[in-house]
C-alpha atoms as a PDB file:
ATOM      1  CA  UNK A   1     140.685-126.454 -43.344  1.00  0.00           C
ATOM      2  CA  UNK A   2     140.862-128.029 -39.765  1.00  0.00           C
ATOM      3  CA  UNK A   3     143.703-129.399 -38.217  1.00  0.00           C
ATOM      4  CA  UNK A   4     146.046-126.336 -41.057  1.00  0.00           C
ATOM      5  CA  UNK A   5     147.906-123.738 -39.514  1.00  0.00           C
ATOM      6  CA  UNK A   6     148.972-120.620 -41.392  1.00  0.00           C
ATOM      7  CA  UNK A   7     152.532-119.327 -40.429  1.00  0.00           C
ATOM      8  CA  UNK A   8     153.474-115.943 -41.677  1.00  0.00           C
ATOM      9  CA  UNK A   9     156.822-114.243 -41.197  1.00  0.00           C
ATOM     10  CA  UNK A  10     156.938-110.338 -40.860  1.00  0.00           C
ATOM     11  CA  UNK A  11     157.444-108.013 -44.173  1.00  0.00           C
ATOM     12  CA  UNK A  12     160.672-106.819 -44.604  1.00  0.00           C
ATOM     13  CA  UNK A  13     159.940-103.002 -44.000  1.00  0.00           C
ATOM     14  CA  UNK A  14     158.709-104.725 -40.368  1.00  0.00           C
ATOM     15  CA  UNK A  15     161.877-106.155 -39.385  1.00  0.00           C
ATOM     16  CA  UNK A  16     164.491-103.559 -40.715  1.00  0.00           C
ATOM     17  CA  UNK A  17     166.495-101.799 -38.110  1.00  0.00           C
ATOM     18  CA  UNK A  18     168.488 -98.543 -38.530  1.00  0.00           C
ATOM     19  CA  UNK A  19     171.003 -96.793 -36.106  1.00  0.00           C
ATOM     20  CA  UNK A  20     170.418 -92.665 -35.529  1.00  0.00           C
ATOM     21  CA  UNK A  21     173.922 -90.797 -34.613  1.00  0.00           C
ATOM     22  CA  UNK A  22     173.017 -87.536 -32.533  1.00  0.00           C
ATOM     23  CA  UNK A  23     174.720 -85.020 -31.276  1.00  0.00           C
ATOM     24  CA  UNK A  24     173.773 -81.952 -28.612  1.00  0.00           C
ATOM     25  CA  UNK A  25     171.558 -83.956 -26.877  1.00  0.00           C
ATOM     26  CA  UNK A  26     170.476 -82.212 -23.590  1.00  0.00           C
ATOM     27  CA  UNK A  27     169.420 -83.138 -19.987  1.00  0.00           C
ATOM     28  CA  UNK A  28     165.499 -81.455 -20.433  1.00  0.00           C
ATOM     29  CA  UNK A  29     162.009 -82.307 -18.927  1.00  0.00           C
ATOM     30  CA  UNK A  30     161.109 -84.193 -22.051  1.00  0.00           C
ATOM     31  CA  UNK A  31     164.532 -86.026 -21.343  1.00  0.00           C
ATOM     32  CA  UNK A  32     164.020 -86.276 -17.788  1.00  0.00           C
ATOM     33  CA  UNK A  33     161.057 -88.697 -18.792  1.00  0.00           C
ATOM     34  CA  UNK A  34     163.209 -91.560 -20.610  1.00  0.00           C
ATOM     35  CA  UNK A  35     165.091 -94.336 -18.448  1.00  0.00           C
ATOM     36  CA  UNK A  36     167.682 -93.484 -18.761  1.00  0.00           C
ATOM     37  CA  UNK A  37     169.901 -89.958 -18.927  1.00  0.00           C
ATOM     38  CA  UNK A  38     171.470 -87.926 -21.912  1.00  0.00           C
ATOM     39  CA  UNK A  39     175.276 -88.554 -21.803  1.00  0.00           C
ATOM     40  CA  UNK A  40     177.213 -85.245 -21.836  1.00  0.00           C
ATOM     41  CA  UNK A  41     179.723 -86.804 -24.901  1.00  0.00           C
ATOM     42  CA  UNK A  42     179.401 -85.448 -28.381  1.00  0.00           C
ATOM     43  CA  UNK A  43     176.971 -88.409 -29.678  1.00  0.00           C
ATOM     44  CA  UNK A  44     174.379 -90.951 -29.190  1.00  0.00           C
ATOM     45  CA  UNK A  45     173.047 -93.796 -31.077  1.00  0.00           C
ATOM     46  CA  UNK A  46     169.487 -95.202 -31.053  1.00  0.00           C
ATOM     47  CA  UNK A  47     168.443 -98.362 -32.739  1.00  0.00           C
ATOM     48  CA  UNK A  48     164.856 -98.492 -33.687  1.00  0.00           C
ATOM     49  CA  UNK A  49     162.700-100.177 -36.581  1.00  0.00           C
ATOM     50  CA  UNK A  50     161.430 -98.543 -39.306  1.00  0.00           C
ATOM     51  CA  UNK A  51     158.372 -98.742 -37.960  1.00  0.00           C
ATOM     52  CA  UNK A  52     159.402 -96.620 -34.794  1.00  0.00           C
ATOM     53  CA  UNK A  53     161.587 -94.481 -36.775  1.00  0.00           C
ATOM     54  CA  UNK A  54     159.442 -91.344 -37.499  1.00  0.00           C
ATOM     55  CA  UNK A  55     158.475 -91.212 -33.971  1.00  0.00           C
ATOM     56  CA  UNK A  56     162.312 -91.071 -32.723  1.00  0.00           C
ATOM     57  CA  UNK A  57     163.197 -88.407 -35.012  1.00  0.00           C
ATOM     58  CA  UNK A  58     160.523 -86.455 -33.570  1.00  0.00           C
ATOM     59  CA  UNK A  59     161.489 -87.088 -29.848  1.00  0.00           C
ATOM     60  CA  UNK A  60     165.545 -86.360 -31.075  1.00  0.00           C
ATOM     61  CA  UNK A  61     163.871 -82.657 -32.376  1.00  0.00           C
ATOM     62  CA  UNK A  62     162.212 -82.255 -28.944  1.00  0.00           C
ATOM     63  CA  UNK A  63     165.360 -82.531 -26.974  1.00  0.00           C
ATOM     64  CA  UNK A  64     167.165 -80.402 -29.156  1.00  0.00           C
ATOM     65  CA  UNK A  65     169.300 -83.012 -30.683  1.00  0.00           C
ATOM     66  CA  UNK A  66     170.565 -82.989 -34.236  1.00  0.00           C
ATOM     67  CA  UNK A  67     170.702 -85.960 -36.628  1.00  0.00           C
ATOM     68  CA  UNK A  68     174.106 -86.462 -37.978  1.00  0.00           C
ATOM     69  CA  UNK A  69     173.592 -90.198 -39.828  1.00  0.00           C
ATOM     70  CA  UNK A  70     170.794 -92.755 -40.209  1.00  0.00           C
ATOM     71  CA  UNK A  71     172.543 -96.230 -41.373  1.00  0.00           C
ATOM     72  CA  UNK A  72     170.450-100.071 -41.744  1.00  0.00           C
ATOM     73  CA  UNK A  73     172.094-102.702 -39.692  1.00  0.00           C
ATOM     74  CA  UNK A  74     172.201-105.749 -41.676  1.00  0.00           C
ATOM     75  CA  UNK A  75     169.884-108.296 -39.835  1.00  0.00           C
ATOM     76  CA  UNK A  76     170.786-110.872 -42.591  1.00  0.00           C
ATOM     77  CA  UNK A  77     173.579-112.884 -42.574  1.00  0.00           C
ATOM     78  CA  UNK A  78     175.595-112.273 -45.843  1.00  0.00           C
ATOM     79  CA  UNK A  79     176.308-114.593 -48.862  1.00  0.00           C
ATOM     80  CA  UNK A  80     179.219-115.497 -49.954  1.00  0.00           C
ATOM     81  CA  UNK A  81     179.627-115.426 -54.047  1.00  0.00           C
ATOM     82  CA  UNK A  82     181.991-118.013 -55.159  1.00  0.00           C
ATOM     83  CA  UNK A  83     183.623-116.729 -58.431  1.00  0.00           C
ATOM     84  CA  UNK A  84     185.710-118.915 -60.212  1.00  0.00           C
END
């Protein structure tokens, strides 16, 4: 109807977020194109949404890095249960 505005908040698969540990990351051309440059310790963390996720992985493969973990970050704050 006029004057009714729908607001709609993102799905949860949307707004998850997960943290990649790699290690043997290398200095390479398809590095060379990113912002910023490979450090030379043993790992690196990237936070992307699950959305971007597949993409990453593929782009960790290219520079020859291997994925050691893949955790969620909690984006929600957590509930206390009060047990009596």
């Amino acid at each position: 109807m006029y004057g009714q505005t729908t607001v709609t908040t993102p799905s949860s698969a949307a707004s998850r977020m997960y943290r990649i540990e790699v290690e043997g990351m290398r200095q390479s051309s398809e590095s060379d194109k990113q912002s910023y440059a490979i450090r030379k310790s043993g790992s690196v963390f990237f936070t992307v949404p699950y959305s971007r996720m597949n993409e990453q992985m593929r782009r960790i493969n290219r520079m020859g890095g291997k994925i050691v973990s893949i955790e969620p970050l909690n984006t929600e704050p957590e509930t206390e249960s009060s047990e009596n």
